[in-house]
Protein backbone atom coordinates (compact mmCIF):
# COMPACT_ATOMS: atom_id res chain seq x y z
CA UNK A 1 66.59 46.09 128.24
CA UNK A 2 62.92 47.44 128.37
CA UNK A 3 64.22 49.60 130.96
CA UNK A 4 66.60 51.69 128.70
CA UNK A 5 64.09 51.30 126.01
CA UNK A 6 61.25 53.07 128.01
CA UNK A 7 63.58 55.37 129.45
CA UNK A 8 65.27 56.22 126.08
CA UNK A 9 61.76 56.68 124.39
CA UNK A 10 60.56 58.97 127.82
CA UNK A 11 63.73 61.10 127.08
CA UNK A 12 63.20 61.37 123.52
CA UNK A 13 59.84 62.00 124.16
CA UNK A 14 60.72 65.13 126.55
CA UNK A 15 63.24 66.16 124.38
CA UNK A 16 60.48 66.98 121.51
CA UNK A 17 58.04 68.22 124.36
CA UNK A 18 60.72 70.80 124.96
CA UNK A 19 62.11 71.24 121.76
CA UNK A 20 57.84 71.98 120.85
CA UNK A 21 57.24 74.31 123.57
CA UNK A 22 60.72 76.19 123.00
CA UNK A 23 59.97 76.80 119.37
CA UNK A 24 56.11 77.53 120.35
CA UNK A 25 57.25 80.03 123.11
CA UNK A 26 59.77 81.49 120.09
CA UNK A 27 57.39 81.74 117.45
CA UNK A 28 54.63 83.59 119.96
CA UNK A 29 57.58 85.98 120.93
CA UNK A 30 57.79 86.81 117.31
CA UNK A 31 54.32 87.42 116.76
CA UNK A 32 54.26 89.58 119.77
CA UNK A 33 57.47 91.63 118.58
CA UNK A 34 55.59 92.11 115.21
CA UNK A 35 52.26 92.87 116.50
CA UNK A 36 54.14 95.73 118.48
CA UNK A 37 56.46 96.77 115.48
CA UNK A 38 53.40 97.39 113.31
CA UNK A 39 51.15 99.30 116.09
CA UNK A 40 54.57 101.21 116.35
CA UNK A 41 54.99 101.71 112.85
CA UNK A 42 51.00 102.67 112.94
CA UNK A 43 51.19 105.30 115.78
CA UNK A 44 54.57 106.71 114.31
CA UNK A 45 52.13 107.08 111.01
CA UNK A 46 49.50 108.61 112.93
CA UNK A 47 51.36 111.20 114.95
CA UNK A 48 53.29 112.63 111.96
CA UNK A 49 49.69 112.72 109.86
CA UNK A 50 48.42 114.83 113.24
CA UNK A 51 51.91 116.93 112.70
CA UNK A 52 51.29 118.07 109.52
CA UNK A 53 47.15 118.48 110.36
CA UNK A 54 48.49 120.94 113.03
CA UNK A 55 51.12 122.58 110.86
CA UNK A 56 48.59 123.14 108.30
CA UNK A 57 46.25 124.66 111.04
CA UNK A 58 48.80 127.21 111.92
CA UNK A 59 49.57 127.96 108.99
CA UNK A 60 46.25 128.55 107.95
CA UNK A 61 45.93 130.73 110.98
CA UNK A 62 48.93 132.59 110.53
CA UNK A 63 47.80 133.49 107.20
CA UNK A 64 44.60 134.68 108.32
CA UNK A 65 46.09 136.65 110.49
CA UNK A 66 48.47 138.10 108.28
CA UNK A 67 45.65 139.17 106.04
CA UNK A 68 43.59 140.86 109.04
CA UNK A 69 47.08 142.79 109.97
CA UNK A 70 46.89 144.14 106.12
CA UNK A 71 43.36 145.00 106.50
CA UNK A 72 43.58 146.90 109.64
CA UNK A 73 47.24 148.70 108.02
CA UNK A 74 44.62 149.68 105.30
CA UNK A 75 41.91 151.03 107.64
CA UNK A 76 44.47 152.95 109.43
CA UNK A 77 46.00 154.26 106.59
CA UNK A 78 42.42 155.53 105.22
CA UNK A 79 41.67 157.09 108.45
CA UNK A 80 44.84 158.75 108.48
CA UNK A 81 44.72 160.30 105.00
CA UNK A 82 41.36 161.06 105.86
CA UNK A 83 42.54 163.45 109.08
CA UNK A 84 44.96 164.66 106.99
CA UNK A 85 42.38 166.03 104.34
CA UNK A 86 40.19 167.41 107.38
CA UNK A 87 43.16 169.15 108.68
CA UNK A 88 44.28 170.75 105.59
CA UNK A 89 40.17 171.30 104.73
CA UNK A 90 40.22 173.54 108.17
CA UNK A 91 43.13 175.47 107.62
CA UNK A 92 41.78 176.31 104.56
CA UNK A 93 38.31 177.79 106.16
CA UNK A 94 40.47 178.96 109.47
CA UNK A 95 42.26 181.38 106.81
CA UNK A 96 38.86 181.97 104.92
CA UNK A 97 37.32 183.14 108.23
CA UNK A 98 40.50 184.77 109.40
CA UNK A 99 39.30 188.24 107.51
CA UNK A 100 35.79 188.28 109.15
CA UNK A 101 36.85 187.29 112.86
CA UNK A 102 39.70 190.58 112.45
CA UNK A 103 36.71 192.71 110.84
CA UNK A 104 34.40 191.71 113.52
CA UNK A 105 37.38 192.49 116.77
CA UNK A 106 38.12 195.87 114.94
C-alpha cells in the first residue's frame, strides 16, 4: 500500500512538474511572440516615418528645382529680348550709316 501511495504521489508530482514547465515554456513563447510583434510594429513605425522624411526631401528638392528651371527660363528670356533689342538697335545704325558708306564708295 505505501508502494502505490509513493508511486501515486511521484506521478502526481511529475504530472505538475510537467504541467509547470509546459505552461512556463507557453507563457515565455508568448512573451517572445510579443516582444517580436511590438519591435515589428516599432520598425514598421519607423520605416514609414523615414518614407515620408524622404518623400518630403524630394519633394523639397523637386521644388527647388522647379524654381531654379523658372529662374534660368527668366534669364534666358531677358537675354533673348535683350539680343533682340541689339539687333533691331543695329539695323537701325546699319541704315543710318548706309548713306555715308555709299557717299564715301562714290
Amino acid at each position: 500500500m505505501k508502494r502505490i501511495w509513493i508511486t501515486g504521489v511521484t506521478a502526481l508530482l511529475c504530472i505538475g512538474f510537467l504541467v509547470y514547465g509546459n505552461n512556463h515554456y507557453h507563457a515565455e513563447i508568448q512573451e517572445t511572440r510579443a516582444k517580436a510583434y511590438k519591435q515589428y510594429t516599432e520598425d514598421q513605425a519607423n520605416q514609414s516615418l523615414e518614407e515620408a522624411q524622404l518623400e518630403k526631401e524630394r519633394k523639397s528638392i523637386n521644388g527647388q528645382q522647379q524654381k531654379k528651371l523658372v529662374e534660368a527660363q527668366k534669364v534666358i528670356k531677358k537675354v533673348y529680348d535683350d539680343s533682340k533689342y541689339q539687333s533691331t538697335e543695329l539695323k537701325g545704325v546699319l541704315q543710318d550709316l548706309s548713306p555715308l558708306i555709299k557717299q564715301k564708295g562714290d
